[in-house]
PDB file of N, CA and C in Angstrom:
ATOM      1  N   UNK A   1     114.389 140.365 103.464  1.00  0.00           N
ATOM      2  CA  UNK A   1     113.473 141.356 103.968  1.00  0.00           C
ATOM      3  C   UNK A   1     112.215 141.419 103.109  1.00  0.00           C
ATOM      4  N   UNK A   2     112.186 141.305 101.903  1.00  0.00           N
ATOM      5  CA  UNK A   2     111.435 141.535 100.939  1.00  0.00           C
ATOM      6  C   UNK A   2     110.400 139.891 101.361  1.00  0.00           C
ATOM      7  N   UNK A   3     110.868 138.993 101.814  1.00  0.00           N
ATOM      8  CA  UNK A   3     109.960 137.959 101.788  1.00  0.00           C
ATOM      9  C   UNK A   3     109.106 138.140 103.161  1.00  0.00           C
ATOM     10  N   UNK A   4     109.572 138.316 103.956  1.00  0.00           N
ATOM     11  CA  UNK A   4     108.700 138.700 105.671  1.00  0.00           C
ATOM     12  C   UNK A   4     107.975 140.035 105.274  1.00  0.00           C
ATOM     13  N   UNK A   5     108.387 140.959 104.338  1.00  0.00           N
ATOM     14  CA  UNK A   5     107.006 142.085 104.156  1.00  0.00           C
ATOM     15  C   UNK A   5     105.824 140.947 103.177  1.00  0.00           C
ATOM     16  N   UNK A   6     106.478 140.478 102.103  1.00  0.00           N
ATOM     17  CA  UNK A   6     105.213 139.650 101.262  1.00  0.00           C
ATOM     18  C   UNK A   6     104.432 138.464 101.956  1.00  0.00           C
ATOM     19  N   UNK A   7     105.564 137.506 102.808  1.00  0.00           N
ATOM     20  CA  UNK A   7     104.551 137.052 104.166  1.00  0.00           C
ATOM     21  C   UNK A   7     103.857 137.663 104.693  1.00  0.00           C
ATOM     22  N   UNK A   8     104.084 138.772 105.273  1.00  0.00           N
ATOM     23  CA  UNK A   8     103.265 139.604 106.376  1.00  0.00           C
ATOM     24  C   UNK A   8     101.802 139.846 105.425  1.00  0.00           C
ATOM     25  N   UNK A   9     101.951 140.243 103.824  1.00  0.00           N
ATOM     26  CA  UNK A   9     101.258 140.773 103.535  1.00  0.00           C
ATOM     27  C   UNK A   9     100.307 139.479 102.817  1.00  0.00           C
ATOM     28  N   UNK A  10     100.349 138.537 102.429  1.00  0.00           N
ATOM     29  CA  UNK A  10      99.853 137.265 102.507  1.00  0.00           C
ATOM     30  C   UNK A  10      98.850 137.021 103.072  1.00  0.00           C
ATOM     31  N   UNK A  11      99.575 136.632 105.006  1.00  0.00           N
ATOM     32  CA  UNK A  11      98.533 136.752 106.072  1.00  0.00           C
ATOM     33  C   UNK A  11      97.240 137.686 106.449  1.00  0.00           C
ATOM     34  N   UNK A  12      97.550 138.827 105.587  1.00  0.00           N
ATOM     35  CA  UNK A  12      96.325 139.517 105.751  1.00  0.00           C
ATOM     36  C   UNK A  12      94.995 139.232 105.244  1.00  0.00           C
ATOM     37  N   UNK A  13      94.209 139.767 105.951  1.00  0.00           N
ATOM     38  CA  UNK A  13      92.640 139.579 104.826  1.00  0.00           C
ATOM     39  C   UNK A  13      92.598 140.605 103.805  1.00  0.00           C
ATOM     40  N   UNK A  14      91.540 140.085 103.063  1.00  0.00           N
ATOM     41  CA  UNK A  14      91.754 141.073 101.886  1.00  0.00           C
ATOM     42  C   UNK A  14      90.959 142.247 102.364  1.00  0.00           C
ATOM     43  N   UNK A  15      90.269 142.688 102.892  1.00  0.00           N
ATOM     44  CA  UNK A  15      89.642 143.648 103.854  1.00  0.00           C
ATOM     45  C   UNK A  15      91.025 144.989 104.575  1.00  0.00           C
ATOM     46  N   UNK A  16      91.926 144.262 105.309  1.00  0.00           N
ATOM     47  CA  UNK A  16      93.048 144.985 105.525  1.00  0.00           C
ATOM     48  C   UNK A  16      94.058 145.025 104.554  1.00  0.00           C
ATOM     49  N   UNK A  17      94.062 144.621 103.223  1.00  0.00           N
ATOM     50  CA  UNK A  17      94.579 144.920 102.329  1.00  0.00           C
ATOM     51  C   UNK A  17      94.192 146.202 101.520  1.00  0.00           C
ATOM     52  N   UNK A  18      92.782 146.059 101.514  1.00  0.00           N
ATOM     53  CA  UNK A  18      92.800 146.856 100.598  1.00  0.00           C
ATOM     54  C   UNK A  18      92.539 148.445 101.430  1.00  0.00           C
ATOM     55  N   UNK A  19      92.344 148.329 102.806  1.00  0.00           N
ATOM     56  CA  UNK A  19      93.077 149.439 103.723  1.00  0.00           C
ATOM     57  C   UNK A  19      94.397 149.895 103.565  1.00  0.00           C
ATOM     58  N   UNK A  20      95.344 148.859 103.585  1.00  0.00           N
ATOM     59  CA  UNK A  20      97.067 149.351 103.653  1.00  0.00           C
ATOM     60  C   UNK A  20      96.805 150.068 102.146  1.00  0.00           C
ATOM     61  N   UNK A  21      96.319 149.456 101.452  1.00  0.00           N
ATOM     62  CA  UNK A  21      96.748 149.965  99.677  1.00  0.00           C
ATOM     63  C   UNK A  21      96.177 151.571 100.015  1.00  0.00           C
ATOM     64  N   UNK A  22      94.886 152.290 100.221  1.00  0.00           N
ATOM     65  CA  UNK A  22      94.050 153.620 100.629  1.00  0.00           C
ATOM     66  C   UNK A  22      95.305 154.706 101.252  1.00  0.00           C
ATOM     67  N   UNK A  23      96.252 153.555 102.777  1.00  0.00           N
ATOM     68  CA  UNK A  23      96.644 154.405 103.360  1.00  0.00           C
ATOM     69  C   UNK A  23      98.135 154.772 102.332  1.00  0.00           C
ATOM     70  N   UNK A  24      98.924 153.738 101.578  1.00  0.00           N
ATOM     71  CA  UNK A  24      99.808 153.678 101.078  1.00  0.00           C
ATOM     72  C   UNK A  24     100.101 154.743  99.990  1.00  0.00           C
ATOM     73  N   UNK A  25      98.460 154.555  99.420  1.00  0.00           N
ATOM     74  CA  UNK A  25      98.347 155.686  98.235  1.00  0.00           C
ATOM     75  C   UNK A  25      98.112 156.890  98.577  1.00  0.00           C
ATOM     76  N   UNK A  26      97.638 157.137  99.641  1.00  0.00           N
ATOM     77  CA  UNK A  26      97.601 159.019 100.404  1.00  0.00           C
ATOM     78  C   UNK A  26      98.773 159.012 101.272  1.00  0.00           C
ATOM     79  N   UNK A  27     100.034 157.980 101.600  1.00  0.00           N
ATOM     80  CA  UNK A  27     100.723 157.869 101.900  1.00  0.00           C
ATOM     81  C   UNK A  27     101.780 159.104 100.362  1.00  0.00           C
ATOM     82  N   UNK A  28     101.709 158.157  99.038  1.00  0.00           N
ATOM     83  CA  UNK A  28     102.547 158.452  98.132  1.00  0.00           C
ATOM     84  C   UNK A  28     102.048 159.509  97.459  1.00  0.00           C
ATOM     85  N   UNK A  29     101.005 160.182  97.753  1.00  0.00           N
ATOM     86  CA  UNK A  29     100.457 161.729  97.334  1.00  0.00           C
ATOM     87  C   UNK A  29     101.300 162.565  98.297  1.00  0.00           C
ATOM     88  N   UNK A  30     101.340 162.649  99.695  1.00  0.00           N
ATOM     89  CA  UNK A  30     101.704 163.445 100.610  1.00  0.00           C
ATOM     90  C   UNK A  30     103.372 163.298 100.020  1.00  0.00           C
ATOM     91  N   UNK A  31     104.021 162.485  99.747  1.00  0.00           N
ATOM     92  CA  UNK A  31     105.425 162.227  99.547  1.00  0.00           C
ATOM     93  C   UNK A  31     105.754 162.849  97.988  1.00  0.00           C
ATOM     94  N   UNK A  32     104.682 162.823  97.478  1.00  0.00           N
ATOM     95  CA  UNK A  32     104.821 163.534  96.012  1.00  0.00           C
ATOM     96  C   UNK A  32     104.139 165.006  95.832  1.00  0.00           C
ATOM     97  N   UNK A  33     103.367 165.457  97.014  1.00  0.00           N
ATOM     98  CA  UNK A  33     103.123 166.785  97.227  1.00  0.00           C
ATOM     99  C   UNK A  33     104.936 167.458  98.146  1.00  0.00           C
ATOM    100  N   UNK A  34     105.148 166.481  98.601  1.00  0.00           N
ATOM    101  CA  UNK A  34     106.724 167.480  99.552  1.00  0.00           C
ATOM    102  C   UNK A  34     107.185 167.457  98.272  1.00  0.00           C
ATOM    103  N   UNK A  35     107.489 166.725  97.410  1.00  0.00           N
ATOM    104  CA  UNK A  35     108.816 166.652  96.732  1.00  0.00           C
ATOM    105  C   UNK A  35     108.769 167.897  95.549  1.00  0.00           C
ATOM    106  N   UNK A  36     107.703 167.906  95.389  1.00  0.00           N
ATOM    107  CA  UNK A  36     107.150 168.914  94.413  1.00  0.00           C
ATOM    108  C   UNK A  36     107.266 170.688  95.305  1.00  0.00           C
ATOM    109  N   UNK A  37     107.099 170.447  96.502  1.00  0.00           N
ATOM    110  CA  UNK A  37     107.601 171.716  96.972  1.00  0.00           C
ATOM    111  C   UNK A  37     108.755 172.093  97.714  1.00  0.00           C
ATOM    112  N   UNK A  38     109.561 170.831  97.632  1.00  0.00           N
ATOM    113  CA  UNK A  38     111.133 170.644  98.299  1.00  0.00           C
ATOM    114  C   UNK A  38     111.228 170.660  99.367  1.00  0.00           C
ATOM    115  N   UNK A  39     110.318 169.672 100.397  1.00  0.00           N
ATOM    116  CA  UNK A  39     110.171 169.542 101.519  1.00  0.00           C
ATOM    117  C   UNK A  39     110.663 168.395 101.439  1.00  0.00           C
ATOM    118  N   UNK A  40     110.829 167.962 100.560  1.00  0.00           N
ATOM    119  CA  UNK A  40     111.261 166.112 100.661  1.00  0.00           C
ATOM    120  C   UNK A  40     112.239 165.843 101.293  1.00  0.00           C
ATOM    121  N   UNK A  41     113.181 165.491 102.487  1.00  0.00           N
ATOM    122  CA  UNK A  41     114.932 164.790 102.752  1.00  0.00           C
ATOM    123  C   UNK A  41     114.730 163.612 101.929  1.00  0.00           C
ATOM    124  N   UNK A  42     114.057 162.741 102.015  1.00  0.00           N
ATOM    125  CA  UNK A  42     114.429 161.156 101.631  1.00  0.00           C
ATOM    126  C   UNK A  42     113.853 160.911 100.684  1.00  0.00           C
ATOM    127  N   UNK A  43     114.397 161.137  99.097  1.00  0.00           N
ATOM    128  CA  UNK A  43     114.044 161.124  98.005  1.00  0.00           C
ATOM    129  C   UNK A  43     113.441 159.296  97.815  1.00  0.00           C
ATOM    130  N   UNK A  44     114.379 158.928  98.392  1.00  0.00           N
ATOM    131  CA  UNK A  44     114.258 157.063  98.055  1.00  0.00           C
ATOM    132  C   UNK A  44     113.164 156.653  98.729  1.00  0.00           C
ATOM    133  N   UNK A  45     112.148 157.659  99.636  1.00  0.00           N
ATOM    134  CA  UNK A  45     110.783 156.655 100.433  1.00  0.00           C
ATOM    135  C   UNK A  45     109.351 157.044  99.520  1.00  0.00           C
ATOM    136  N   UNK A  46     109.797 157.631  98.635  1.00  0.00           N
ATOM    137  CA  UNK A  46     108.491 157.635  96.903  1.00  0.00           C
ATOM    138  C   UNK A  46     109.057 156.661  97.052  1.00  0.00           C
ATOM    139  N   UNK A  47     110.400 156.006  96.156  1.00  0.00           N
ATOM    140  CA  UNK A  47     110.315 154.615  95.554  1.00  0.00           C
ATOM    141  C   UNK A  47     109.921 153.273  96.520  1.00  0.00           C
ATOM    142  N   UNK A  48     109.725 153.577  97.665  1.00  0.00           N
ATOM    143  CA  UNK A  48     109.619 152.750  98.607  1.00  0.00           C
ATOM    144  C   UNK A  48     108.334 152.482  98.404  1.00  0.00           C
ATOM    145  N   UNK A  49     107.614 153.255  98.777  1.00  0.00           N
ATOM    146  CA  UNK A  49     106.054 153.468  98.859  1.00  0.00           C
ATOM    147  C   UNK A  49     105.566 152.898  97.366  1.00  0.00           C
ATOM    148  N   UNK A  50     106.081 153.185  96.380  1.00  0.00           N
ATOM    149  CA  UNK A  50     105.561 152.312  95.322  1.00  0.00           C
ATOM    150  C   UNK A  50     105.666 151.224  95.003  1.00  0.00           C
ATOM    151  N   UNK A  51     106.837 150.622  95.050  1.00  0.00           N
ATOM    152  CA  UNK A  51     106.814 149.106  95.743  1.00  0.00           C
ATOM    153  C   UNK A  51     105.880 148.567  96.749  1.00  0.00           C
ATOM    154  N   UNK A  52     105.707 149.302  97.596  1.00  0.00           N
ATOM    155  CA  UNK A  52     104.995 149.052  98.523  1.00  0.00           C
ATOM    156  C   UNK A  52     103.246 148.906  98.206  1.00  0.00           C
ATOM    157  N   UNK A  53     103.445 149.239  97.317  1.00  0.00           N
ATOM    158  CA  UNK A  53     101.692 149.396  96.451  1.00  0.00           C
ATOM    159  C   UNK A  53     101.804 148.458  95.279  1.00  0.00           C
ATOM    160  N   UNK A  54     102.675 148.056  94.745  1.00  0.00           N
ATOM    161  CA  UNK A  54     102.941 146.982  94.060  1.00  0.00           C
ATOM    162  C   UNK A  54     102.957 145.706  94.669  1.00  0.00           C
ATOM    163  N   UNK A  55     103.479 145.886  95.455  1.00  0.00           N
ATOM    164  CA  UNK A  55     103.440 144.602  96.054  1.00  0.00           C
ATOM    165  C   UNK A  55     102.110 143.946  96.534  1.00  0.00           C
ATOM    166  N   UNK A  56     101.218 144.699  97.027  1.00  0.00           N
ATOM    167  CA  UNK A  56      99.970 145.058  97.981  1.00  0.00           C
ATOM    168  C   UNK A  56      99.256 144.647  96.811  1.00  0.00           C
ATOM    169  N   UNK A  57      99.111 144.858  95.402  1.00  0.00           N
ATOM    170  CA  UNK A  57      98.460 145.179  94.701  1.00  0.00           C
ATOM    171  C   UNK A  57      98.670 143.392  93.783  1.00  0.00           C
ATOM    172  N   UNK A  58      99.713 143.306  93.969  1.00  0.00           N
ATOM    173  CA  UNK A  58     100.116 141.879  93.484  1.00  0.00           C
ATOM    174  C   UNK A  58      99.581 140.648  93.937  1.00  0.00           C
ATOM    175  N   UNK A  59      99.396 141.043  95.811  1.00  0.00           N
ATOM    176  CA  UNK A  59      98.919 139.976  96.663  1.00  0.00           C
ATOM    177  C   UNK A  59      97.307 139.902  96.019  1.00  0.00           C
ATOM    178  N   UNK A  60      96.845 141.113  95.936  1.00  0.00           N
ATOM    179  CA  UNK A  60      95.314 141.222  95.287  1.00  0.00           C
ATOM    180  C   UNK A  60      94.929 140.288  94.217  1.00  0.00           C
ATOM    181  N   UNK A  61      95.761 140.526  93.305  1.00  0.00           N
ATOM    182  CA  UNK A  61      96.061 139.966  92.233  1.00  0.00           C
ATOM    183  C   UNK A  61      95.969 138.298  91.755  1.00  0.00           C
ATOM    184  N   UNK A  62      96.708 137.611  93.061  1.00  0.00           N
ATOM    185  CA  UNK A  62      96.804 136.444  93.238  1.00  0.00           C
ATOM    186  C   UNK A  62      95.617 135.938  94.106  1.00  0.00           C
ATOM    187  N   UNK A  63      94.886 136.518  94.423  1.00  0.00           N
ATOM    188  CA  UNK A  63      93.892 136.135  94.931  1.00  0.00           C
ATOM    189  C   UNK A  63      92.574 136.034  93.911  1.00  0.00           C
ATOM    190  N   UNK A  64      92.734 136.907  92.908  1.00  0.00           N
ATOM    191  CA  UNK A  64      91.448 137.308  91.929  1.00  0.00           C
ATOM    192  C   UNK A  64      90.596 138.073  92.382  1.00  0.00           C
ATOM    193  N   UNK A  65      91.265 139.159  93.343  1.00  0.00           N
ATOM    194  CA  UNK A  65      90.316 139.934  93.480  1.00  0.00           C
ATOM    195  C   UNK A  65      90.161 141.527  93.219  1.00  0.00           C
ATOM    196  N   UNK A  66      89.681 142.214  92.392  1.00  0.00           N
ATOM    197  CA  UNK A  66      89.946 143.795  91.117  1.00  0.00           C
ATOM    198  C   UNK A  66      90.444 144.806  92.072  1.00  0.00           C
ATOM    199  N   UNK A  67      91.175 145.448  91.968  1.00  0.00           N
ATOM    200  CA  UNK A  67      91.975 146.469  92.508  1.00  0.00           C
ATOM    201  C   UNK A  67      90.681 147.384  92.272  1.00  0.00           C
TER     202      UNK A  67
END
């Protein structure tokens, strides 16, 4: 699973990359504003979402191009 998200994320341009990363990171504010007021059920989709920005952030990376 982990290789068809880093494919998927590969194929992108770096243009829609560095979109997913914007939405990912006001993605992991909203998930760290519930948790902080105990709205959270699914403690494990923070750790998701940060992976998920790691990863995003990695593809950047390998390209040479500055976060």
């Amino acid at each position: 699973m982990k290789n068809s998200i880093l494919n998927t994320l590969k194929d992108m341009t770096t243009q829609e990359l560095d979109t997913e990363l914007k939405n990912k990171k006001s993605e992991l504010f909203n998930l760290r504003f519930q948790l902080a007021t105990g709205q959270l059920q699914n403690n494990a989709a923070v750790r998701a979402c940060k992976k998920d920005i790691a990863r995003i952030k990695t593809v950047l990376t390998q390209r040479g191009v500055k976060n």
